[in-house]
C-alpha atoms as a PDB file:
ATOM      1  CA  UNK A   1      82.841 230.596  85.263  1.00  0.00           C
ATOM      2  CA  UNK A   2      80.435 229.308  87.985  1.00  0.00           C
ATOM      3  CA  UNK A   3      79.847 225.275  86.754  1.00  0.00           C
ATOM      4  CA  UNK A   4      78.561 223.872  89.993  1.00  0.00           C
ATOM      5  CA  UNK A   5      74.995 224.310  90.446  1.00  0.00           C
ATOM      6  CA  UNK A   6      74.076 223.844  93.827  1.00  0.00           C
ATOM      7  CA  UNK A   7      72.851 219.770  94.052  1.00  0.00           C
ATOM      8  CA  UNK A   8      76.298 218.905  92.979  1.00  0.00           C
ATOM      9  CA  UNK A   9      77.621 221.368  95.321  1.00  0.00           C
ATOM     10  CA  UNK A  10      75.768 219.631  98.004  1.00  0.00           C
ATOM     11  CA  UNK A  11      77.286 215.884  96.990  1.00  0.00           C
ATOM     12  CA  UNK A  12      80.359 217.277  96.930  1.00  0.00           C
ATOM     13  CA  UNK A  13      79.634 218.852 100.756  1.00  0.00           C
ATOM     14  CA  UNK A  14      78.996 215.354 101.654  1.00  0.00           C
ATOM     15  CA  UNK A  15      82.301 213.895  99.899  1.00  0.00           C
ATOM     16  CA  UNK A  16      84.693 216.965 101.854  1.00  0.00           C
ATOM     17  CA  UNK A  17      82.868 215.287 104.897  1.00  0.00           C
ATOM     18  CA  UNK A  18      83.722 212.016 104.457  1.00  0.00           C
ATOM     19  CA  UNK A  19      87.554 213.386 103.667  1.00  0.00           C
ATOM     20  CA  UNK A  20      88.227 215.187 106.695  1.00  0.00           C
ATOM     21  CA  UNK A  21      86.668 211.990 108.529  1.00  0.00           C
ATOM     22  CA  UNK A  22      88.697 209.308 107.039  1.00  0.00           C
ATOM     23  CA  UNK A  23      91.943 212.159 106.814  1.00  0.00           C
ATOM     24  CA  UNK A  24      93.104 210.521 110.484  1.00  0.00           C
ATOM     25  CA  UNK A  25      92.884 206.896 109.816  1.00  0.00           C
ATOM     26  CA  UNK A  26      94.415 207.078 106.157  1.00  0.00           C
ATOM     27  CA  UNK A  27      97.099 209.731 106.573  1.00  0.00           C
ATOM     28  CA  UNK A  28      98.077 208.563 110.551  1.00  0.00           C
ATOM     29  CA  UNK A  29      97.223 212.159 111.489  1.00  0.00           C
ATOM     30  CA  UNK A  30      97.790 212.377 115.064  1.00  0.00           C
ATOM     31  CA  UNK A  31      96.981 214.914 117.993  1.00  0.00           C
ATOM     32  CA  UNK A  32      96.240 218.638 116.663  1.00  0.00           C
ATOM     33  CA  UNK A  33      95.490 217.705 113.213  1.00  0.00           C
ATOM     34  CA  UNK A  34      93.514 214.691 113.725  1.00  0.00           C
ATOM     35  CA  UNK A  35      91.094 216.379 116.120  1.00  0.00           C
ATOM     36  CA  UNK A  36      90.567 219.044 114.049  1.00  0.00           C
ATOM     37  CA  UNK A  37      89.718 217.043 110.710  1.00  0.00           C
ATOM     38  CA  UNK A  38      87.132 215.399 112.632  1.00  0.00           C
ATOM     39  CA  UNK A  39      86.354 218.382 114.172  1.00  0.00           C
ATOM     40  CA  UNK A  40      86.011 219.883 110.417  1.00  0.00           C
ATOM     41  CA  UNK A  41      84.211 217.157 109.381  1.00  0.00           C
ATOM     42  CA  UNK A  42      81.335 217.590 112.237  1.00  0.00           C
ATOM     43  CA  UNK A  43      81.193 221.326 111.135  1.00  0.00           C
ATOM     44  CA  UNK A  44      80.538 221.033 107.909  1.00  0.00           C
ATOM     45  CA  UNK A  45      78.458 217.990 107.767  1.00  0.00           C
ATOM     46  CA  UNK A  46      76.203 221.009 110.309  1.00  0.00           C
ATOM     47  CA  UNK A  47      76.732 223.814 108.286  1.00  0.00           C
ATOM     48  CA  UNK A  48      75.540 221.336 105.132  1.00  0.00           C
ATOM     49  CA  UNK A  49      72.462 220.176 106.736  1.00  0.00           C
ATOM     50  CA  UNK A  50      71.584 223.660 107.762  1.00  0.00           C
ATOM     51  CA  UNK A  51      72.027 224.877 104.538  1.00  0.00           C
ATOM     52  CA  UNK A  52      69.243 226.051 101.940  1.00  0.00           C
ATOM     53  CA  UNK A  53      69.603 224.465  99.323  1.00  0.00           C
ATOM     54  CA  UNK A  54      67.192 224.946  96.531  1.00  0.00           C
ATOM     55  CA  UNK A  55      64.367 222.007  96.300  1.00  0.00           C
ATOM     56  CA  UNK A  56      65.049 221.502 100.061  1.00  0.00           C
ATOM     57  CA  UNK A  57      62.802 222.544 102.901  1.00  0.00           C
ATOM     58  CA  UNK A  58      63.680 225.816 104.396  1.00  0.00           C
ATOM     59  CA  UNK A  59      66.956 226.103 106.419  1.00  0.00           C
ATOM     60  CA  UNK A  60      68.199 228.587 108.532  1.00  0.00           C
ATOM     61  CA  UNK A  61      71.848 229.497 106.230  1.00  0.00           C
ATOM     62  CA  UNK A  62      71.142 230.801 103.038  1.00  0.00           C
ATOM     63  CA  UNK A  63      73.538 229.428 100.075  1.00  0.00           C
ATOM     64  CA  UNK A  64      75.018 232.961 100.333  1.00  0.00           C
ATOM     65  CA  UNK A  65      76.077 232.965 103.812  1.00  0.00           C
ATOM     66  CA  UNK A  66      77.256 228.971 103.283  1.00  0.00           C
ATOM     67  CA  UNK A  67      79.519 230.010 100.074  1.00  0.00           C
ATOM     68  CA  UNK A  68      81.074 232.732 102.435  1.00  0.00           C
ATOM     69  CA  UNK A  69      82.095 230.421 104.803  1.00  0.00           C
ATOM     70  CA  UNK A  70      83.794 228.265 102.784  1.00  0.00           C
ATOM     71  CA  UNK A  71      85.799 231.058 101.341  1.00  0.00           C
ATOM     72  CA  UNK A  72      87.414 231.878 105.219  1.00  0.00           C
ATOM     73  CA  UNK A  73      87.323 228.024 105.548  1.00  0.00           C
ATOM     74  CA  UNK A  74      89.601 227.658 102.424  1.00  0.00           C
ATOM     75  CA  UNK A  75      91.933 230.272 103.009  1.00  0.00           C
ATOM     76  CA  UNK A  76      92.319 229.440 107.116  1.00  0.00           C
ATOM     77  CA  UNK A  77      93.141 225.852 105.824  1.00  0.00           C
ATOM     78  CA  UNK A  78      95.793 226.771 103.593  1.00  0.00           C
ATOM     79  CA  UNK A  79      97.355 228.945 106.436  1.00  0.00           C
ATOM     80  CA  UNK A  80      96.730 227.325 109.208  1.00  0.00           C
ATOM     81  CA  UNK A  81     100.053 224.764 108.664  1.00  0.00           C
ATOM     82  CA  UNK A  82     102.539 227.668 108.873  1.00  0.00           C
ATOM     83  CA  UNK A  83     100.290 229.363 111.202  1.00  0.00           C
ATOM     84  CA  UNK A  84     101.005 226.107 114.032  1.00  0.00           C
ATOM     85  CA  UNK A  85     104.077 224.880 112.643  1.00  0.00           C
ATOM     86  CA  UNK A  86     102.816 221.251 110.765  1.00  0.00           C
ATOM     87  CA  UNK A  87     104.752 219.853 108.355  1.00  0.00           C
ATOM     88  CA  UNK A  88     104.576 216.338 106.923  1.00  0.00           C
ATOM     89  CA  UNK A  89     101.174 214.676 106.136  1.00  0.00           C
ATOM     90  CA  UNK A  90      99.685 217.265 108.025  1.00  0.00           C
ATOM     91  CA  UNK A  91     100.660 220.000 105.945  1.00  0.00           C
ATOM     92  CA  UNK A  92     100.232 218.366 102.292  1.00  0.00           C
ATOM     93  CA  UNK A  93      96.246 217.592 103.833  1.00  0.00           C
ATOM     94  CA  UNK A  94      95.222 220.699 105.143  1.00  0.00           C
ATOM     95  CA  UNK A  95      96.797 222.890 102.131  1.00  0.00           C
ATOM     96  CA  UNK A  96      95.716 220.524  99.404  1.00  0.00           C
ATOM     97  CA  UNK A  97      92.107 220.175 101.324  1.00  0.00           C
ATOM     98  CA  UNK A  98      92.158 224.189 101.350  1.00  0.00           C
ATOM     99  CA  UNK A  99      93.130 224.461  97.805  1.00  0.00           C
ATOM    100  CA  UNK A 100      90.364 222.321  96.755  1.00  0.00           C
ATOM    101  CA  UNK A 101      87.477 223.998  98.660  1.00  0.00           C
ATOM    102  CA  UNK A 102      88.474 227.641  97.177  1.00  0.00           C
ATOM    103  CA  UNK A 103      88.774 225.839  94.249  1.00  0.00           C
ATOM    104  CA  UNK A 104      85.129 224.273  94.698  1.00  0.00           C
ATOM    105  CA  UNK A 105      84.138 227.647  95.692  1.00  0.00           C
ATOM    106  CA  UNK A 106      85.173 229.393  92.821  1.00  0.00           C
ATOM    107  CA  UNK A 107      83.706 227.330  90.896  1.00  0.00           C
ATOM    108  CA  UNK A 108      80.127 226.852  92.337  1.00  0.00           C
ATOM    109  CA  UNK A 109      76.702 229.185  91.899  1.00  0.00           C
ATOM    110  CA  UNK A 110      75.983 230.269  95.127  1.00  0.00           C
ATOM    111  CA  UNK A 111      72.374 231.406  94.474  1.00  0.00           C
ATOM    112  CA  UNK A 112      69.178 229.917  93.783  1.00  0.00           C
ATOM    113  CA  UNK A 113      68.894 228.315  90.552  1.00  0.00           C
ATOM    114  CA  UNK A 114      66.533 229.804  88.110  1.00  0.00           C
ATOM    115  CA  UNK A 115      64.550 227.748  85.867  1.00  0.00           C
ATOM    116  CA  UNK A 116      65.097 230.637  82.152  1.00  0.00           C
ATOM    117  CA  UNK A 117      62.370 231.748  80.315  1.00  0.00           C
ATOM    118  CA  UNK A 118      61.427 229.641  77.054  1.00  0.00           C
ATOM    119  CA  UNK A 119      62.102 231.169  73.812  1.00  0.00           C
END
């Protein structure tokens, strides 16, 4: 059941910004895993603003495409620990911030909203 419609989706962009911002300071990620949170965070924060979002002006990435990439996102998250050998903070963050963008995902309309036809 798809219960995001896409101006909540958008907040909640903005919140898994500020997250993979503030990950470094308030977990003490260090080297790999603190450059690539902020790293993360500059992405998406991009892909966000370049996003189409219904009511905005156009923007080059439709919803679509944007919902796709947060699928590969999610699931490279979730691997990516194992994948380099983190443990620790490092590990809990990037699985748990994984987990909770599929789970966004799954939960989120990824198409224009539709105003329905009175009755």
């Amino acid at each position: 059941m798809r219960v995001i419609g896409a101006s909540l989706h958008r907040v909640l962009d903005f919140v898994t910004v500020a997250g993979f911002a503030l990950a470094p300071s308030v977990l003490s990620l260090t080297g790999l895993p603190a450059m690539l949170a902020y790293i993360l965070a500059a992405a998406h924060l991009t892909l966000t603003l370049l996003t189409h979002f219904p009511g905005s002006v156009l923007r080059p990435v439709p919803l679509s495409l944007h919902g796709a990439i947060e699928l590969v996102v999610g699931i490279a998250l979730i691997a990516l620990p194992w994948l380099l050998g983190w443990g620790g903070a490092a590990r809990i963050f990037y699985v748990v911030a994984g987990a909770v963008i599929l789970g966004v995902w799954a939960l989120s309309t990824y198409r224009a909203e539709v105003p329905s036809a009175a009755a």
